[in-house]
C-alpha atoms as a PDB file:
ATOM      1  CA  UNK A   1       0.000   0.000   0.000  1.00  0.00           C
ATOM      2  CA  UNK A   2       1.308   3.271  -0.984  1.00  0.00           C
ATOM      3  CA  UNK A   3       1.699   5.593   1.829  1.00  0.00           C
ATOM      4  CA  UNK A   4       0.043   8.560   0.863  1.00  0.00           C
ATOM      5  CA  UNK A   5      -3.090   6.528   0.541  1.00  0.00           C
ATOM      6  CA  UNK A   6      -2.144   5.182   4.163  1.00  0.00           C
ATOM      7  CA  UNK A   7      -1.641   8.679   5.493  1.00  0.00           C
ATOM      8  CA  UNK A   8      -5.085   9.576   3.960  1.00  0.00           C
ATOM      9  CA  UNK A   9      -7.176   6.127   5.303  1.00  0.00           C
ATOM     10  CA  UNK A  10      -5.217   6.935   8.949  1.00  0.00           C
ATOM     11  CA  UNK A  11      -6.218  10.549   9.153  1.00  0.00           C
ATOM     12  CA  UNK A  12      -9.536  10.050   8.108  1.00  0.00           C
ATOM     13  CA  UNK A  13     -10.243   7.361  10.397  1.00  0.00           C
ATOM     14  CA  UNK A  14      -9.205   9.644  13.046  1.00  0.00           C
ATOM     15  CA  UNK A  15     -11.144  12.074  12.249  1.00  0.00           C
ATOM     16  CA  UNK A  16     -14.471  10.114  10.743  1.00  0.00           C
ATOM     17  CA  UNK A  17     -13.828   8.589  15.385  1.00  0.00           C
ATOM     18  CA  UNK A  18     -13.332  12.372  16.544  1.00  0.00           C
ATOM     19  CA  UNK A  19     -16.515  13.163  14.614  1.00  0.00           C
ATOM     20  CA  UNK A  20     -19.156  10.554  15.747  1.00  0.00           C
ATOM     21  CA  UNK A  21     -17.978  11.659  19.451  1.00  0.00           C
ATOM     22  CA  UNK A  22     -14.704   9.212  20.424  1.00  0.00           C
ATOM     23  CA  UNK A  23     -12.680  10.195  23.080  1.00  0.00           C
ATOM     24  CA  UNK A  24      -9.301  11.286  21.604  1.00  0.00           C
ATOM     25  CA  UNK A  25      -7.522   8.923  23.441  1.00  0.00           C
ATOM     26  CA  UNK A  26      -9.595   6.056  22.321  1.00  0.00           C
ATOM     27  CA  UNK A  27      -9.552   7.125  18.591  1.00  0.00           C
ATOM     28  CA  UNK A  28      -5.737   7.884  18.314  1.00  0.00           C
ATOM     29  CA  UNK A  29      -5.664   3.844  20.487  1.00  0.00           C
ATOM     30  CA  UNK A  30      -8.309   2.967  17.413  1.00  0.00           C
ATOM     31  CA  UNK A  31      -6.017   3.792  14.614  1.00  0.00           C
ATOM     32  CA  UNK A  32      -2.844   3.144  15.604  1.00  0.00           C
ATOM     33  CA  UNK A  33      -3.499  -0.297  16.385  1.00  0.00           C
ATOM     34  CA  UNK A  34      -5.251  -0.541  12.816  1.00  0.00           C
ATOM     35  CA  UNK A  35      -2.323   1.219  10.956  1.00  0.00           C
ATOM     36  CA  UNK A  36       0.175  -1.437  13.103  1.00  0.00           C
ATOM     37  CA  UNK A  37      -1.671  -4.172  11.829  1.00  0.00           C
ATOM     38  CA  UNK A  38      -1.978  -2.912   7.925  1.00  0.00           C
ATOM     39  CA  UNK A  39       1.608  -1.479   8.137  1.00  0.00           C
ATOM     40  CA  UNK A  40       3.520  -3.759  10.191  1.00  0.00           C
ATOM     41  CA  UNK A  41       2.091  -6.889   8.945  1.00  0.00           C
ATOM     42  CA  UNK A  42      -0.489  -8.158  10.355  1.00  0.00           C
ATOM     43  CA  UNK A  43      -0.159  -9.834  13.708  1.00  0.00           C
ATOM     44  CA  UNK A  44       3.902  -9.657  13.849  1.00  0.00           C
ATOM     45  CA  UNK A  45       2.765  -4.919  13.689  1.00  0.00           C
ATOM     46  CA  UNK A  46       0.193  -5.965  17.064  1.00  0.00           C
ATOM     47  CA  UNK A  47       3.253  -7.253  18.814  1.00  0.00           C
ATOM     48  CA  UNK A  48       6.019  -5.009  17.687  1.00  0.00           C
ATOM     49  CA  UNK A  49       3.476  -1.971  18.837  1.00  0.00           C
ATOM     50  CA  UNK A  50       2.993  -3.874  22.771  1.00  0.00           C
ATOM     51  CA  UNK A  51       6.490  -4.224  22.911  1.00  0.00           C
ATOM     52  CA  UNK A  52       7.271  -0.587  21.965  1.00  0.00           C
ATOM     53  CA  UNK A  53       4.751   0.571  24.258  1.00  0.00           C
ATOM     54  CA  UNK A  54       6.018  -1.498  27.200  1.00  0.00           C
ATOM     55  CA  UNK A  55       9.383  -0.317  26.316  1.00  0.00           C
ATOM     56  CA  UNK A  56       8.159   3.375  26.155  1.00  0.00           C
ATOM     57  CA  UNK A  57       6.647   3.081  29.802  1.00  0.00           C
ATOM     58  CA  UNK A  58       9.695   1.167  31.507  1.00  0.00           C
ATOM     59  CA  UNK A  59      12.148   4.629  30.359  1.00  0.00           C
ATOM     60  CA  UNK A  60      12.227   6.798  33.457  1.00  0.00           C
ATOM     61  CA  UNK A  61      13.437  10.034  31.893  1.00  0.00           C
ATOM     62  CA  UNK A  62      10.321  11.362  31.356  1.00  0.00           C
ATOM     63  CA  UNK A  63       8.429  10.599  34.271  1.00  0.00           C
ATOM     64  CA  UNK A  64       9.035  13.773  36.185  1.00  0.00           C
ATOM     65  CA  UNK A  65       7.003  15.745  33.538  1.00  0.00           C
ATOM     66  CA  UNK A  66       3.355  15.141  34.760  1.00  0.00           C
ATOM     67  CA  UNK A  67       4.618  15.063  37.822  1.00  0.00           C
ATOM     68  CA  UNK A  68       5.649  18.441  37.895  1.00  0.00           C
ATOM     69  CA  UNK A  69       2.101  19.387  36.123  1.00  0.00           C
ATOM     70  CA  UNK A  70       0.368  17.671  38.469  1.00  0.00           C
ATOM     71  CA  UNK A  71       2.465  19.616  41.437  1.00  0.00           C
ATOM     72  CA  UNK A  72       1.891  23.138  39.615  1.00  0.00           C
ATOM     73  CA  UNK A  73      -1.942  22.186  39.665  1.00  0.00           C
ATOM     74  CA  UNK A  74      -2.120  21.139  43.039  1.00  0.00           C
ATOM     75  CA  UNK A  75      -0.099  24.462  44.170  1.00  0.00           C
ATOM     76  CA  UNK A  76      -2.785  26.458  41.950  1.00  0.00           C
ATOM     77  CA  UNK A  77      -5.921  25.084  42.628  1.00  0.00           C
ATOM     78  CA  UNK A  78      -5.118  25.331  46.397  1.00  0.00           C
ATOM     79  CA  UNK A  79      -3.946  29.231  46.390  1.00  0.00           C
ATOM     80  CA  UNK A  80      -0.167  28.126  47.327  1.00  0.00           C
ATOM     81  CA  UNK A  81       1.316  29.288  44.220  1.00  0.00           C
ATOM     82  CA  UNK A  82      -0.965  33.316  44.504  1.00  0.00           C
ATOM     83  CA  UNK A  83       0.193  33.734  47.971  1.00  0.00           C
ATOM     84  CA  UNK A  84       3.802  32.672  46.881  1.00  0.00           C
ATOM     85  CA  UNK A  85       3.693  35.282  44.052  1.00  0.00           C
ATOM     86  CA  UNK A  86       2.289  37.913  46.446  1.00  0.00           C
ATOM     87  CA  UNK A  87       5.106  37.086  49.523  1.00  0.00           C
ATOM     88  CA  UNK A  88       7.968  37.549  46.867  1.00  0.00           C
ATOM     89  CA  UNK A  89       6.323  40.591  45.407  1.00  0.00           C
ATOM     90  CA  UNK A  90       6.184  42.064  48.986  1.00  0.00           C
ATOM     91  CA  UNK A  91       9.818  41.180  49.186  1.00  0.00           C
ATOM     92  CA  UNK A  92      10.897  42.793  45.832  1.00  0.00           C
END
């Protein structure tokens, strides 16, 4: 299969789920494991795309990233991070 007329049948699918009301993360799930399976060949693309993925979770390196999110959320929604702004403005 040519891939410009892969690109096209991938995008669309994405956005014929995003349409009828998917959740993103279930549509981009949707066609990635359908353009693994057409791409990759067949069964041997399914396993080649668990393996990646339980490769991509075991790296470390980027776990501190939602962490810190999650830590500037918590210091917003709780009023941490204003009063923090407004001591150091006080100071400066």
């Amino acid at each position: 299969m040519d891939w410009g007329l892969t690109l096209t049948l991938m995008l669309g699918g994405l956005a014929v789920l995003l349409l009828i009301g998917l959740p993103v993360a279930f549509a981009f799930i949707a066609v990635t494991t359908v353009g693994a399976y057409f791409v990759l060949g067949g069964d041997r693309g399914i396993l080649q795309l668990a393996r990646n993925s339980a490769q991509s979770v075991a790296n470390f390196q980027l776990a501190p990233i939602p962490l810190f999110i999650l830590m500037g959320e918590i210091l917003f929604q709780t009023g941490v991070a204003h009063r923090a702004i407004d001591a150091i403005e006080r100071v400066v």
